[in-house]
Protein backbone atom coordinates (compact mmCIF):
# COMPACT_ATOMS: atom_id res chain seq x y z
CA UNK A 1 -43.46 3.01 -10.75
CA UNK A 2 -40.30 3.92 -8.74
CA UNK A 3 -38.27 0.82 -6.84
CA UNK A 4 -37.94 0.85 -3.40
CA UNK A 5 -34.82 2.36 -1.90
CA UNK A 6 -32.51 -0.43 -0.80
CA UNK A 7 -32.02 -0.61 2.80
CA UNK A 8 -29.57 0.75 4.76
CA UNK A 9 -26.41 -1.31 6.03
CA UNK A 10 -25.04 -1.49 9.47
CA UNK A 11 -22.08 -3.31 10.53
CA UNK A 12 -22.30 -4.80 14.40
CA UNK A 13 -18.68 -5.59 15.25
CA UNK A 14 -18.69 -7.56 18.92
CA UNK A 15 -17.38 -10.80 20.38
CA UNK A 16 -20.24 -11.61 22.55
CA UNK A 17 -22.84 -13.64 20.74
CA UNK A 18 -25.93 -12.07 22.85
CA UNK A 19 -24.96 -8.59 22.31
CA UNK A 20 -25.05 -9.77 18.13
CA UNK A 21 -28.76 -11.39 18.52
CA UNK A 22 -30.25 -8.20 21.04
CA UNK A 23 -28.98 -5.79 18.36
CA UNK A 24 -29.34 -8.16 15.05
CA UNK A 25 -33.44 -8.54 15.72
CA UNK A 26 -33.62 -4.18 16.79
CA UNK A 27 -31.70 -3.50 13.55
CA UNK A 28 -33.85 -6.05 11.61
CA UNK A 29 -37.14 -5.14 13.05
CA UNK A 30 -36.50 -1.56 11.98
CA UNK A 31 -35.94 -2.13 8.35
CA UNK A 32 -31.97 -2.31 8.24
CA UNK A 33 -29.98 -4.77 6.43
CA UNK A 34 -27.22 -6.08 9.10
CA UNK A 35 -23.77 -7.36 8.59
CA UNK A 36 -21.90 -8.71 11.58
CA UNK A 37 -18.05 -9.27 12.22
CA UNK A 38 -17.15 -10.89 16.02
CA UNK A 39 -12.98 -9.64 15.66
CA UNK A 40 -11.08 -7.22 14.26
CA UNK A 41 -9.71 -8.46 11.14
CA UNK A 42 -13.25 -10.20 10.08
CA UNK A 43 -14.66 -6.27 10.63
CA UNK A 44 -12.31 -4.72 8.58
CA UNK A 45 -12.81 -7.17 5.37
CA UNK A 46 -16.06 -6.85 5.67
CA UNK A 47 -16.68 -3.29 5.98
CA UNK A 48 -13.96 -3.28 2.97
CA UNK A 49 -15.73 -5.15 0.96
CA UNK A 50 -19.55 -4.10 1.49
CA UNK A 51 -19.26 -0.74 2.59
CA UNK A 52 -21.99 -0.58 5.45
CA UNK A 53 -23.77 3.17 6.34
CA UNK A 54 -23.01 3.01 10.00
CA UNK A 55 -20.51 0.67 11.85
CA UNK A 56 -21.38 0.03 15.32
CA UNK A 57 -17.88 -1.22 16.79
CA UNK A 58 -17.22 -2.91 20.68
CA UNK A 59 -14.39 -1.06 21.95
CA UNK A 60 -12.91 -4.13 24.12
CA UNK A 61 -12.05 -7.18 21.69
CA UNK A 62 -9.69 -10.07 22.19
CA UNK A 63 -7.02 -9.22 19.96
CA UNK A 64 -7.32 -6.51 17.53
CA UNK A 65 -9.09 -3.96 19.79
CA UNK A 66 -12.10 -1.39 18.41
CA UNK A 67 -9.77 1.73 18.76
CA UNK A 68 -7.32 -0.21 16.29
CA UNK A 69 -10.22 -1.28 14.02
CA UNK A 70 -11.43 2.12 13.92
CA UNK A 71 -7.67 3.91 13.07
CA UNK A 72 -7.29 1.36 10.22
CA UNK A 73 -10.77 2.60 9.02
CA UNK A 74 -10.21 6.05 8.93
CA UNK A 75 -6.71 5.56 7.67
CA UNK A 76 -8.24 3.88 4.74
CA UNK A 77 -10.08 5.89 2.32
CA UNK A 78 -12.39 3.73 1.32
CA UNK A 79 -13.60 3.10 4.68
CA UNK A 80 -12.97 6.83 6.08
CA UNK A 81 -16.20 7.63 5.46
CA UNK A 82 -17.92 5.38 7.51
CA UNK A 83 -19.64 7.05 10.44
CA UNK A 84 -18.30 4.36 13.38
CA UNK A 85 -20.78 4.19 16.79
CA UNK A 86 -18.75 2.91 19.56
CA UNK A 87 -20.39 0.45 22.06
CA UNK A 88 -18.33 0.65 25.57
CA UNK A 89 -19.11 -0.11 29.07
CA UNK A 90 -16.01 2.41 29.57
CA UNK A 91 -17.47 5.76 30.58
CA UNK A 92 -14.32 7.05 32.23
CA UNK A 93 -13.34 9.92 30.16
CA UNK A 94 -10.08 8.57 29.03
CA UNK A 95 -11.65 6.13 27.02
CA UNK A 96 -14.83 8.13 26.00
CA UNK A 97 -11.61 10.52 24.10
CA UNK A 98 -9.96 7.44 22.92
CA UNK A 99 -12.94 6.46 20.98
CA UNK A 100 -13.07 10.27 19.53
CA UNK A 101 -9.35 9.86 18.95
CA UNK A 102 -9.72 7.08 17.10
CA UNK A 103 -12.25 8.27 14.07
CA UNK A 104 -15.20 7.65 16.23
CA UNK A 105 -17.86 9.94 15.94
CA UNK A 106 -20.44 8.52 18.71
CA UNK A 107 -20.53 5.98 21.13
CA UNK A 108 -23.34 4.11 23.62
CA UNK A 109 -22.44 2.44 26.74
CA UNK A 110 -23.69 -0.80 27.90
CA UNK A 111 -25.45 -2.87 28.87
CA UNK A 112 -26.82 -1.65 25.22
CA UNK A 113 -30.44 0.32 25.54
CA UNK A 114 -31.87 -1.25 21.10
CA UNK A 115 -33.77 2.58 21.35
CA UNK A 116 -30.77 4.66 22.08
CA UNK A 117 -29.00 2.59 19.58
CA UNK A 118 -31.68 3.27 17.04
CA UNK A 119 -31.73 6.51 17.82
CA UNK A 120 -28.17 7.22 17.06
CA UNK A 121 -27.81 5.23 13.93
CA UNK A 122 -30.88 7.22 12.73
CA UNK A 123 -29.20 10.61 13.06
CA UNK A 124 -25.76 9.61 11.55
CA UNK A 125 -27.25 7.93 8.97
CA UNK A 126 -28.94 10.71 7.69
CA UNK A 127 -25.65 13.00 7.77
CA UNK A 128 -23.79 10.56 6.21
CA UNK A 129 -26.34 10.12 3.40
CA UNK A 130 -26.11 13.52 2.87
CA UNK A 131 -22.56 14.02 2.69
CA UNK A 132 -22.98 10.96 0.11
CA UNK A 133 -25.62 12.73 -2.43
CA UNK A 134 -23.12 15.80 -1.77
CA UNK A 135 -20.26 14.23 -3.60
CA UNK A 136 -22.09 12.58 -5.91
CA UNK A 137 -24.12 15.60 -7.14
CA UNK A 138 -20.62 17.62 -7.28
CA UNK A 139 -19.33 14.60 -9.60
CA UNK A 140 -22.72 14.48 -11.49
CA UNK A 141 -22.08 18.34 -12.03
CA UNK A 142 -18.47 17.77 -13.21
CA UNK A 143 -16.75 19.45 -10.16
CA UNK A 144 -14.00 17.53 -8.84
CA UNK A 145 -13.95 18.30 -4.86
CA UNK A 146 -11.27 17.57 -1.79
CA UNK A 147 -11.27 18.64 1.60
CA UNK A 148 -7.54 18.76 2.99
CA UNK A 149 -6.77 19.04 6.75
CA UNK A 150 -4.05 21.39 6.56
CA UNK A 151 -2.95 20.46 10.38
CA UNK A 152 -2.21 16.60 9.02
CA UNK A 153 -2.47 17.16 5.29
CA UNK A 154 -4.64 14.74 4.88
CA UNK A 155 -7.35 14.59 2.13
CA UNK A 156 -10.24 14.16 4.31
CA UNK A 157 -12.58 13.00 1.60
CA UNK A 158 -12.81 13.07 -2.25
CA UNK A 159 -15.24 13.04 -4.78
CA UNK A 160 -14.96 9.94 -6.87
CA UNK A 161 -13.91 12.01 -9.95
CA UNK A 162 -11.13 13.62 -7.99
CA UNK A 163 -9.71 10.92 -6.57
CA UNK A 164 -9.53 10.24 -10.17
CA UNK A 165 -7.65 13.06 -11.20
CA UNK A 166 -5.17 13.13 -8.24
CA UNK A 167 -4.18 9.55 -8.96
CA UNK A 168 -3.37 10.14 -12.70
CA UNK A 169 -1.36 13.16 -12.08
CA UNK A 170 0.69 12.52 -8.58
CA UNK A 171 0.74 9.00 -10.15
CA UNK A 172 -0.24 6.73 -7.05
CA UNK A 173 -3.56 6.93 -4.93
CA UNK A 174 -3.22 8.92 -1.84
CA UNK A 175 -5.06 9.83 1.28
CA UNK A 176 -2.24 13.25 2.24
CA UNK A 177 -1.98 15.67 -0.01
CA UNK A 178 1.63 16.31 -1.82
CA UNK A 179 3.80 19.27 0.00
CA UNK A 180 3.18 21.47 -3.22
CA UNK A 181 -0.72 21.44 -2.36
CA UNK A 182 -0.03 22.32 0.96
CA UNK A 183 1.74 25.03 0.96
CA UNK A 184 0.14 26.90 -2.20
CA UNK A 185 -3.24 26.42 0.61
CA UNK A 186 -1.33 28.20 2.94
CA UNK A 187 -0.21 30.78 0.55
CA UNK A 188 -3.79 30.72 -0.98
CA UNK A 189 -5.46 31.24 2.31
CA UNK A 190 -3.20 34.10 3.53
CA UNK A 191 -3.65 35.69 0.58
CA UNK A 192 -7.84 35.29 0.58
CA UNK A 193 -7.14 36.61 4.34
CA UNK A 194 -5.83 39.74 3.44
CA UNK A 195 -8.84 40.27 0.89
CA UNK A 196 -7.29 39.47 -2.73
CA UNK A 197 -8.14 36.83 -5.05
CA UNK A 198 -5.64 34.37 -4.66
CA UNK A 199 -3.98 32.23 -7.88
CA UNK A 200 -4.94 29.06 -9.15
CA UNK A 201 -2.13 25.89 -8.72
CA UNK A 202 -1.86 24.34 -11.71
CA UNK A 203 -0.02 20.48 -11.76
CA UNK A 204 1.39 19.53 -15.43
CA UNK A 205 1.21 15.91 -16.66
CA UNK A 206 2.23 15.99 -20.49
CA UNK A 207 -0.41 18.64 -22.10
CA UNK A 208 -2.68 18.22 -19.14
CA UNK A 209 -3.11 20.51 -16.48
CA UNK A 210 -4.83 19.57 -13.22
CA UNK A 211 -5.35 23.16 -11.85
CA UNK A 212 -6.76 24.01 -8.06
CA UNK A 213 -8.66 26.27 -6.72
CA UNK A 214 -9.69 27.56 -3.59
CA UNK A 215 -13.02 27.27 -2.34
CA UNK A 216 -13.85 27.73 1.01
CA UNK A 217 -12.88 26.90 4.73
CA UNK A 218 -15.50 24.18 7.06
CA UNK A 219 -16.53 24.97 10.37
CA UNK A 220 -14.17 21.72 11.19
CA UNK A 221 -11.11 24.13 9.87
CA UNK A 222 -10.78 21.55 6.54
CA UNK A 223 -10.19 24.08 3.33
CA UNK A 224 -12.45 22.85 0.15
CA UNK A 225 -10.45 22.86 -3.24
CA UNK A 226 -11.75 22.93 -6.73
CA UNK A 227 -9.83 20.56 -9.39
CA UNK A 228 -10.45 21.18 -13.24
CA UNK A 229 -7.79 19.30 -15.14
CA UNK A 230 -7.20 21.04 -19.05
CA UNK A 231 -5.47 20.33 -21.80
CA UNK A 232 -4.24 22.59 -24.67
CA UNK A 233 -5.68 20.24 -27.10
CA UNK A 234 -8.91 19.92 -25.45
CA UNK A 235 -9.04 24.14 -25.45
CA UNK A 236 -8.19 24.29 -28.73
CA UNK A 237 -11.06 21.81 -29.99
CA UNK A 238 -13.40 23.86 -28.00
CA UNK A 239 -12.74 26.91 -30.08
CA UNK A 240 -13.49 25.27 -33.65
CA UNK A 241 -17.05 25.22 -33.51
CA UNK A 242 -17.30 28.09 -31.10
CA UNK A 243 -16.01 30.58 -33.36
CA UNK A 244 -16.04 28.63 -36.40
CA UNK A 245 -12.30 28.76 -36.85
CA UNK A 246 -10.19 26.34 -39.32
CA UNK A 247 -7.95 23.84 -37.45
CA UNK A 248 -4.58 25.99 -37.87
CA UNK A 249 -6.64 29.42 -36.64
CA UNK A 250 -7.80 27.92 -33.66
CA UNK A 251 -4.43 26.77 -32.52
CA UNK A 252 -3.11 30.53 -32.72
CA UNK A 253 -6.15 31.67 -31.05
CA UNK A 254 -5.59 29.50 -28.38
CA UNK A 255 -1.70 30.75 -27.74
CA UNK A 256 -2.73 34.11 -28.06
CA UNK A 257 -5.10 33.83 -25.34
CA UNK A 258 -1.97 32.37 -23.42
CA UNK A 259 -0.57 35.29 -24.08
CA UNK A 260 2.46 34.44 -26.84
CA UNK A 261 3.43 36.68 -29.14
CA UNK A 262 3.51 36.19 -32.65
CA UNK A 263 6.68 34.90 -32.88
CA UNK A 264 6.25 32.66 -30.22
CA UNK A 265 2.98 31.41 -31.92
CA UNK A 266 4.77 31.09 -34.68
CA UNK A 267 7.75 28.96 -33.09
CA UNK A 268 4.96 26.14 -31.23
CA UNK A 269 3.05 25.74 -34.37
CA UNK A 270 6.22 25.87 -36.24
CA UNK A 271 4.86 29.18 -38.94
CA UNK A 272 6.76 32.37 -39.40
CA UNK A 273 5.56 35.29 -37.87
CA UNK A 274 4.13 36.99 -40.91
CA UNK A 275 1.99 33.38 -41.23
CA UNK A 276 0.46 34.05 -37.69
CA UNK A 277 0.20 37.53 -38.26
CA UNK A 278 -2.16 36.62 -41.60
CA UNK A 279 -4.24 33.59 -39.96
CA UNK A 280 -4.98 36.78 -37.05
CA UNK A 281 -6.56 39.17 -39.36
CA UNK A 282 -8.88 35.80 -40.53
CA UNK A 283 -9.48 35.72 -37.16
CA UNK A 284 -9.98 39.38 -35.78
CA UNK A 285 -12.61 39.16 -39.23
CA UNK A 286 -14.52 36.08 -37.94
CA UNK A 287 -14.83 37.01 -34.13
CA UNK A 288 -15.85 40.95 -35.09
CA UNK A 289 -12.74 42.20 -33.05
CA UNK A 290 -10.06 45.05 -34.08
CA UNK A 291 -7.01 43.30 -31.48
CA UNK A 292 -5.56 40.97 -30.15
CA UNK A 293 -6.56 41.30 -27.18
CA UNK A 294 -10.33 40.79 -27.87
CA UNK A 295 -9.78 38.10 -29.32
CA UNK A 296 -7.92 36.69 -26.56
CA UNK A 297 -10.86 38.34 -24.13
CA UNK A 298 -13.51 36.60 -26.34
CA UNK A 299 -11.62 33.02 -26.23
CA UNK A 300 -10.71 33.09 -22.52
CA UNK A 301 -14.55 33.70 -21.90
CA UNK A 302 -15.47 30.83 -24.03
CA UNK A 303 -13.19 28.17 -22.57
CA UNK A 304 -14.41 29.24 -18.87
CA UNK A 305 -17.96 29.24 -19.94
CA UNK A 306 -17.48 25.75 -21.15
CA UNK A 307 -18.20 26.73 -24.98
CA UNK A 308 -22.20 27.46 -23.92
């Protein structure tokens, strides 16, 4: 028997006791767990710390006012995420954009209406579940996945994998993507514009790779990149049992499918030419091919299909 799905979390941020209690017992009567925060700093720990579904935030707050709380959200990516509800008794347009300006992505006036909050929460909830199993199934699946703003460069959201990835080869954790990244996108996409394939970026740390590639463009204009990070040892493993190669002929297959010449095989690995040349005809025997570049075809295949 299956467990119950846990609830889902909303965060009430507000000042005014009442306005808790009227939307505490709505939330609670319709199944959600509820967090509340009555200032600025208090909201931002909190949502920090428990990472609520839906954030309904009072725009008017002594101090640290909900426009601020919401920038520092968004600014933070492990926050960003967090679809924020505004609650305003400011209708006048200039603050109705100020609210949109500020990461939020609906907003109910008061005196609060508990159905139209309801309502709303309902419908962002569900998108921002989704969005949720999205990531997570492309990090189940082993595809690393950003969205980058190009406008702002910033890395609008990340799988957790990614994030992963981007930290151990730029070396920090970062919500903008580096310079490099953006302008291979803008290369990338001018290239994809004018109907040809365009090239991988490829980011070296060591022997590892972290290569990109692109993926689409959103409606919202954010590009969607591919990472796959690689490693010449890694490859090189992968074609052992694959072809059933001895150590030393799988590291010259591997650097011929790089395309290196014999004597440059011969200067990595540290053999003479006529060595590499030999360990080849094992090879060319063992994979059923007459060249080199067969060979090379039949390895390149291999290490994109995963070794399947």
């Amino acid at each position: 028997m299956s467990e119950p799905a846990a609830p889902r979390v909303v965060l009430i941020v507000d000042d005014i006791p009442d306005n808790l209690a009227l939307l505490h017992d709505a939330l609670d009567a319709a199944g959600y767990a509820v967090l509340v925060a009555t200032d600025g700093p208090s909201a931002l720990a909190r949502a920090a710390r428990q990472q609520p579904d839906v954030i309904l935030l009072d725009a008017l707050m002594p101090g640290m006012d909900g426009f601020e709380v919401a920038r520092r959200l968004k600014a933070d990516f492990g926050t960003a995420h967090i679809p924020i509800v505004f609650m305003t008794g400011l209708t006048e347009t200039e603050h109705v954009v100020a609210a949109f300006d500020a990461g939020g992505i609906d907003y109910v006036t008061k005196p609060i209406r508990p159905p139209e909050v309801l309502a709303r929460i309902a419908a962002h909830m569900h998108g921002a579940r989704q969005m949720s199993l999205a990531r997570n199934a492309l990090d189940a699946s082993g595809q690393a996945t950003v969205a980058v703003r190009l406008s702002t460069g910033a890395l609008v959201w990340q799988t957790p994998l990614a994030r992963r990835l981007l930290a151990d080869f730029l070396g920090t954790e970062t919500e903008r993507a580096p310079r490099q990244l953006l302008q291979w996108i803008e290369s990338a996409a001018a290239t994809r514009s004018d109907g040809r394939a365009p090239l991988p970026l490829s980011l070296s740390a060591g022997d590892r790779r972290l290569t990109f590639n692109l993926h689409e463009q959103t409606p919202d204009g954010e590009w969607l990149l591919g990472l796959r990070e690689e490693s010449d040892r890694a490859s090189i493993d992968a074609l052992l049992p694959a072809f059933g190669l001895t150590a030393r002929e799988a590291e010259v297959l591997y650097w011929v499918s790089k395309g290196k010449t014999n004597r440059d095989v011969g200067d990595i690995l540290g053999l003479s030419p006529r060595t590499v040349h030999k360990h080849l005809e094992h090879i060319f025997a063992k994979l059923g091919v007459e060249t080199r570049t067969a060979a090379a075809t039949l390895a390149i295949n291999k290490l994109k299909t995963g070794g399947d």
